[in-house]
C-alpha atoms as a PDB file:
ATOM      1  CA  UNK A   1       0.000   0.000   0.000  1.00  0.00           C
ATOM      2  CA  UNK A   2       0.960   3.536  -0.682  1.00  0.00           C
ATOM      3  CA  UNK A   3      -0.591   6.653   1.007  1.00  0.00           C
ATOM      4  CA  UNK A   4      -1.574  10.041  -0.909  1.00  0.00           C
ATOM      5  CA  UNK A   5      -1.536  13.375   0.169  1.00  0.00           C
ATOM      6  CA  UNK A   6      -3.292  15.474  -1.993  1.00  0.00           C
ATOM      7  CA  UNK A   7      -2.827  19.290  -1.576  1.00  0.00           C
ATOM      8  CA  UNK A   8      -1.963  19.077   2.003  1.00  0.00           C
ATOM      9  CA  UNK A   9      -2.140  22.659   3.630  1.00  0.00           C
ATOM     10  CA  UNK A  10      -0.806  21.680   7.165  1.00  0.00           C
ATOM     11  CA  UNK A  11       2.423  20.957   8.181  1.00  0.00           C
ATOM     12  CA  UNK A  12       2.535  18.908  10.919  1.00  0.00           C
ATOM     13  CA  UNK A  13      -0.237  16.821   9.653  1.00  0.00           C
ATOM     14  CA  UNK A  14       2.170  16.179   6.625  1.00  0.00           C
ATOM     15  CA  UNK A  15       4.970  15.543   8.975  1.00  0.00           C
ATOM     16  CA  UNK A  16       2.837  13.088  11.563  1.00  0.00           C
ATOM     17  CA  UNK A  17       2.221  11.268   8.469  1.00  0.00           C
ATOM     18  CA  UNK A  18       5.437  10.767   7.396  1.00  0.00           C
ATOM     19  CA  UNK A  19       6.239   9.910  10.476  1.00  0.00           C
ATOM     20  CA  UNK A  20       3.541   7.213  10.338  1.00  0.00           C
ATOM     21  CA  UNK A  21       5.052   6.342   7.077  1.00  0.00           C
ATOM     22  CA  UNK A  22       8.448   5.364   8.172  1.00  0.00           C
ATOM     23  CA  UNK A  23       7.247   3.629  11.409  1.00  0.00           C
ATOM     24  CA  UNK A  24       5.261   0.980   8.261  1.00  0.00           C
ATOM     25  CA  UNK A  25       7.750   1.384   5.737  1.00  0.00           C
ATOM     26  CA  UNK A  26       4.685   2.953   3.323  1.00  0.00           C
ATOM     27  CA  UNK A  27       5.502   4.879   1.052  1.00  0.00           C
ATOM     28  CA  UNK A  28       3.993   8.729   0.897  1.00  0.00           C
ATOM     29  CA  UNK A  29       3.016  10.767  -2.284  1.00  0.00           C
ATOM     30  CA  UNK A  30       2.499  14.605  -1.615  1.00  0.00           C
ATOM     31  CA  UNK A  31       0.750  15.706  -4.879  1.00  0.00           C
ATOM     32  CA  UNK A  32       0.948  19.717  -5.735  1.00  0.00           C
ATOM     33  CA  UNK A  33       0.363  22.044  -5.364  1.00  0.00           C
ATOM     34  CA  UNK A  34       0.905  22.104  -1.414  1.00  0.00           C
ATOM     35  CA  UNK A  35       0.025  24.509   1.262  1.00  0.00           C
ATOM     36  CA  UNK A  36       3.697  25.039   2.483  1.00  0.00           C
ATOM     37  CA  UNK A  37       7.306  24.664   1.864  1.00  0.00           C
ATOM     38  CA  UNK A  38       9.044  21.119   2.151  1.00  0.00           C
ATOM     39  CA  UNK A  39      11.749  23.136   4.429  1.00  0.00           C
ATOM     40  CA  UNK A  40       8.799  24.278   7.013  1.00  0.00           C
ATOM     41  CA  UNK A  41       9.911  23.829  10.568  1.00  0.00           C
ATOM     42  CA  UNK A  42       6.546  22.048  11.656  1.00  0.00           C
ATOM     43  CA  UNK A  43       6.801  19.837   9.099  1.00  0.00           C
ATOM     44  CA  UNK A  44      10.728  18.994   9.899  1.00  0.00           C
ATOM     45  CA  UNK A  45       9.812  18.731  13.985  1.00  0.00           C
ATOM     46  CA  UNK A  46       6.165  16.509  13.462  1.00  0.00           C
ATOM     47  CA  UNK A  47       8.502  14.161  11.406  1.00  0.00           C
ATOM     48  CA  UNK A  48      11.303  14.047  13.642  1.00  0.00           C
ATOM     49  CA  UNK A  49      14.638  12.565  12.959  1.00  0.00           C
ATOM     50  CA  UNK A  50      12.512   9.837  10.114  1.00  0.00           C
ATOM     51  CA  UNK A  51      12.684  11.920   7.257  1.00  0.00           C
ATOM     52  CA  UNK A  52      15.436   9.905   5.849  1.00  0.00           C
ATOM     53  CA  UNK A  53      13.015   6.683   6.677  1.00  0.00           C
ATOM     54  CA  UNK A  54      10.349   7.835   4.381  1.00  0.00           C
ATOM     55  CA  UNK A  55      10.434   7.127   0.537  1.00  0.00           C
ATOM     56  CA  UNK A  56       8.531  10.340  -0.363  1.00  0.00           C
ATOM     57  CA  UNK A  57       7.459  11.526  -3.920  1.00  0.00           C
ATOM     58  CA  UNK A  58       6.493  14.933  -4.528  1.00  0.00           C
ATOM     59  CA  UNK A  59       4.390  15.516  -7.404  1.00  0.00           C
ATOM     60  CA  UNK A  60       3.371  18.908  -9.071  1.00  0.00           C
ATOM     61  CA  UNK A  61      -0.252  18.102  -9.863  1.00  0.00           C
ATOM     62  CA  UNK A  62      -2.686  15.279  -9.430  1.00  0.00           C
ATOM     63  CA  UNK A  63      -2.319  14.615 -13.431  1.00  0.00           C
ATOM     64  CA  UNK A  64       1.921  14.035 -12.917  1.00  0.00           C
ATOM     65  CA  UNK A  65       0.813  11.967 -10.117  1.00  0.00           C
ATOM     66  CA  UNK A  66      -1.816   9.755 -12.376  1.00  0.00           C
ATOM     67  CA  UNK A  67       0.284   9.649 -15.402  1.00  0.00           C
ATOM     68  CA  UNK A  68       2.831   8.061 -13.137  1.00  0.00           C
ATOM     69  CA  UNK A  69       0.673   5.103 -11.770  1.00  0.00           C
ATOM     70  CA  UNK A  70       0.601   1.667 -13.448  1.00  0.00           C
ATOM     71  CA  UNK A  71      -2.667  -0.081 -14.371  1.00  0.00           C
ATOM     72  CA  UNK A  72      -2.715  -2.506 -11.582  1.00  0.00           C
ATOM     73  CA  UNK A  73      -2.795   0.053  -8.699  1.00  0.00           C
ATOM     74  CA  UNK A  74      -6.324   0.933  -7.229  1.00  0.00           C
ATOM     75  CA  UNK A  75      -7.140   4.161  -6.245  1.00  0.00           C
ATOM     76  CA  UNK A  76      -8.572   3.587  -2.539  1.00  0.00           C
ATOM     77  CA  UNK A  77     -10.336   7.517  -1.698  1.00  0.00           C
ATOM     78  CA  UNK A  78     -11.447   8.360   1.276  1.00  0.00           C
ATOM     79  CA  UNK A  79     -14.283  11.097   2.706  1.00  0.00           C
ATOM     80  CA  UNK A  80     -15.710  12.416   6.014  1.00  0.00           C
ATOM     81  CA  UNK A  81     -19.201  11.541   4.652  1.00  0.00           C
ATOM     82  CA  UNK A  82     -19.521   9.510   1.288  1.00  0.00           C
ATOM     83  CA  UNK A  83     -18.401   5.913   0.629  1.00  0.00           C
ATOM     84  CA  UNK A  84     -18.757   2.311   2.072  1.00  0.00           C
ATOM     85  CA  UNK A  85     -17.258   1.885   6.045  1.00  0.00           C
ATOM     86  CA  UNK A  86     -13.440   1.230   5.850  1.00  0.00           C
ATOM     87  CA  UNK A  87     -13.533  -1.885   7.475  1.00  0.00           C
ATOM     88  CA  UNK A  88     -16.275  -3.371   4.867  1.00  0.00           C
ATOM     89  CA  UNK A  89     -13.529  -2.813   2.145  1.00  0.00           C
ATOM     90  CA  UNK A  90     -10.747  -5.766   1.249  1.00  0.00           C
ATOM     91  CA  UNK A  91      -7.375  -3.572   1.025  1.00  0.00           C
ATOM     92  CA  UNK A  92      -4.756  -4.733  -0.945  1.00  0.00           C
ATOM     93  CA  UNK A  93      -0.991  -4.243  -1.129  1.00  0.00           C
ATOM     94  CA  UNK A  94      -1.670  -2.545  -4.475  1.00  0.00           C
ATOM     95  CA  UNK A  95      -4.262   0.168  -2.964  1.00  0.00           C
ATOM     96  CA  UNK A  96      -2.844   4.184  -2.953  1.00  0.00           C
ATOM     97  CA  UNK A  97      -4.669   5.353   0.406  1.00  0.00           C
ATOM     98  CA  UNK A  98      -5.637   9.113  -1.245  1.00  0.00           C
ATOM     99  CA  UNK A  99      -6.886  12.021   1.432  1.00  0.00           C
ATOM    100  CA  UNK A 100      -7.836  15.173   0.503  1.00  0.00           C
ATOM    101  CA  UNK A 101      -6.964  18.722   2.130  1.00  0.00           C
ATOM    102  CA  UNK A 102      -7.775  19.364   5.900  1.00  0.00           C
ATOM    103  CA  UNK A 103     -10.026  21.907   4.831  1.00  0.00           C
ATOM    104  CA  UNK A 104     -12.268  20.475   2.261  1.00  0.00           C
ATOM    105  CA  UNK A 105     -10.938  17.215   1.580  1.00  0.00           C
ATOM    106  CA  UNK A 106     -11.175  15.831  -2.029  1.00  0.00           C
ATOM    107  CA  UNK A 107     -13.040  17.276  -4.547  1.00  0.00           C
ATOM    108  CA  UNK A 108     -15.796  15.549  -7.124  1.00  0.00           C
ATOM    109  CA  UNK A 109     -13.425  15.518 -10.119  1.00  0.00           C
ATOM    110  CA  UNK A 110     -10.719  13.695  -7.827  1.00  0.00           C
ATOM    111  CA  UNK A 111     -13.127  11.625  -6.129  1.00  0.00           C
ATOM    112  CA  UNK A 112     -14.558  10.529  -9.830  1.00  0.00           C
ATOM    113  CA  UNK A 113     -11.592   8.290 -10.416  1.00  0.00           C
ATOM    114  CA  UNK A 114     -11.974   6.459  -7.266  1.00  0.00           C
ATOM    115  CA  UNK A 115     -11.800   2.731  -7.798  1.00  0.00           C
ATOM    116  CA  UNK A 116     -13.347   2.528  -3.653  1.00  0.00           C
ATOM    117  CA  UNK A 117     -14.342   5.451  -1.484  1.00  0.00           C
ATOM    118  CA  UNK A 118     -14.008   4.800   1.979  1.00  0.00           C
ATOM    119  CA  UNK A 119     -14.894   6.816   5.395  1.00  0.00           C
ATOM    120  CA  UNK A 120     -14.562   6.200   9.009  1.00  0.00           C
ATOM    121  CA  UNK A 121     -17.967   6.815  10.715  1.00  0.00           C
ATOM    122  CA  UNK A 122     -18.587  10.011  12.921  1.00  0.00           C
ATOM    123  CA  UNK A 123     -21.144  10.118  15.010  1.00  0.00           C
ATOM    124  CA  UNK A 124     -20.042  12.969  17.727  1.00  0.00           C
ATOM    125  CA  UNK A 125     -19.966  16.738  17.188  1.00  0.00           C
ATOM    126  CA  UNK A 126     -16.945  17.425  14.568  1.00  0.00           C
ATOM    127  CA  UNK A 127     -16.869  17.435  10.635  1.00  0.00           C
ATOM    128  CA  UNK A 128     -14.223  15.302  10.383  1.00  0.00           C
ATOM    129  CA  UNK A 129     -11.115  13.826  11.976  1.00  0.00           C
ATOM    130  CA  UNK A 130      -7.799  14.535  11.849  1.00  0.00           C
ATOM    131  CA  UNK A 131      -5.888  14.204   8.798  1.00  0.00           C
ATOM    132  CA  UNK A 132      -3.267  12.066  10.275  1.00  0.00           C
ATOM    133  CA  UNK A 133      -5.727  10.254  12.774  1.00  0.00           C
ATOM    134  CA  UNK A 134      -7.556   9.216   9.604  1.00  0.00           C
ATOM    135  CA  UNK A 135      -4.914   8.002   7.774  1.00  0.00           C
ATOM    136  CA  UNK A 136      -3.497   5.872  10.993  1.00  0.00           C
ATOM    137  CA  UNK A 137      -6.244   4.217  11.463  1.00  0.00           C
ATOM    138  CA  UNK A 138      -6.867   3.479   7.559  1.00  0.00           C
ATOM    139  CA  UNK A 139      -3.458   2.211   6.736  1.00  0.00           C
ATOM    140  CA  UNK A 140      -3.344   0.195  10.003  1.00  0.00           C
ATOM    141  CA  UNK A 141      -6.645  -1.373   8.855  1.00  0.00           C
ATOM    142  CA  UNK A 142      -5.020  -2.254   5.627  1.00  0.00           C
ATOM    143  CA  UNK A 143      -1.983  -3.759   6.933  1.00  0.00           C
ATOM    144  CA  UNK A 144      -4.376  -5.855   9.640  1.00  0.00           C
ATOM    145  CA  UNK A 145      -6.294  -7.115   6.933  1.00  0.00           C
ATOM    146  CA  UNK A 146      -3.623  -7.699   4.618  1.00  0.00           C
ATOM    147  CA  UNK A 147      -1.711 -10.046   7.518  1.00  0.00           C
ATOM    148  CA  UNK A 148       1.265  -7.605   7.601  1.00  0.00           C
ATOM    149  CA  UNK A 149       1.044  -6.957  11.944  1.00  0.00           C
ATOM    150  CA  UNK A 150       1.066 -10.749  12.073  1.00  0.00           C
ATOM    151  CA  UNK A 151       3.634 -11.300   9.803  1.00  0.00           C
ATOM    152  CA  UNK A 152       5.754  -8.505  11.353  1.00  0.00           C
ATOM    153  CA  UNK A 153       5.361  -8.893  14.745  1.00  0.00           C
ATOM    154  CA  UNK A 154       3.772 -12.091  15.770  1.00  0.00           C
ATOM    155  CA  UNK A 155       5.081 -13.208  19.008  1.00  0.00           C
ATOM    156  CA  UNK A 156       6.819  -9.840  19.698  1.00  0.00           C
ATOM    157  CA  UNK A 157       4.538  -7.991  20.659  1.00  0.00           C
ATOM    158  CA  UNK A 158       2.170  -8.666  23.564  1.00  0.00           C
ATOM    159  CA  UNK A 159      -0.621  -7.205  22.032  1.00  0.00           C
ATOM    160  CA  UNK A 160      -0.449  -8.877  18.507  1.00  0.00           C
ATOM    161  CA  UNK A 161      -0.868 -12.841  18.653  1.00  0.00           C
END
């Protein structure tokens, strides 16, 4: 699996992710045109000392980004408030895990070329979750339903049989 970040305006969201990135060894797109400067000091400190960890791509524009995907991968979208539940969908190690801006999240014309559209269900007072809550608990969904924690860590970890 791969995650997406498309026109990410927050820094430390962007760096928490990364972050989250190098702790799975996922690889992280950042598609253009972003909300900051790669050299932002946020975005440094929320990643910490992983940055070298993290096989990032920066692309200028969601097109670059397509043109640049082979036939095989699936474009898994997600959204505070359309698609299926994202434990009702079967990940696989081919999906790119796309998430829209913190502010308005993906728009139709992205969201068009989904091959799934997932959410993760809120039922309490807020529009949405955080950007790199949401993609935590996505891509650890994945990567449980894909076998990867067992495979990883079975009989390691205290937690994970």
């Amino acid at each position: 699996m791969q995650l997406v970040l498309y026109q990410p305006r927050i820094p430390p969201n962007t760096g928490s992710i990364a972050r989250l990135c190098a702790a799975t060894s996922t690889p992280l797109h950042l598609v253009g045109p972003l909300g900051f400067s790669l050299d932002d000091r946020h975005l440094k400190r929320a990643g910490l000392d992983y940055w070298d960890h993290v096989k990032i791509t920066v692309w200028k524009n969601w097109e670059e980004y397509k043109q640049s995907l082979k036939t095989r991968h699936k474009l898994v979208m997600t959204s505070a408030r359309k698609g299926s539940c994202y434990v009702e969908h079967c990940f696989s190690s081919l999906d790119h895990l796309v998430f829209g801006p913190e502010t308005w999240g993906l728009p139709e014309k992205i969201t068009s070329q989904a091959h799934h559209l997932v959410r993760i269900p809120i039922w309490g007072q807020v529009r949405s979750l955080n950007l790199s809550n949401a993609a935590g608990i996505i891509l650890y969904e994945g990567y449980r339903q894909l076998g990867t924690l067992q495979e990883k860590y079975s009989g390691q970890h205290p937690y994970i049989p």
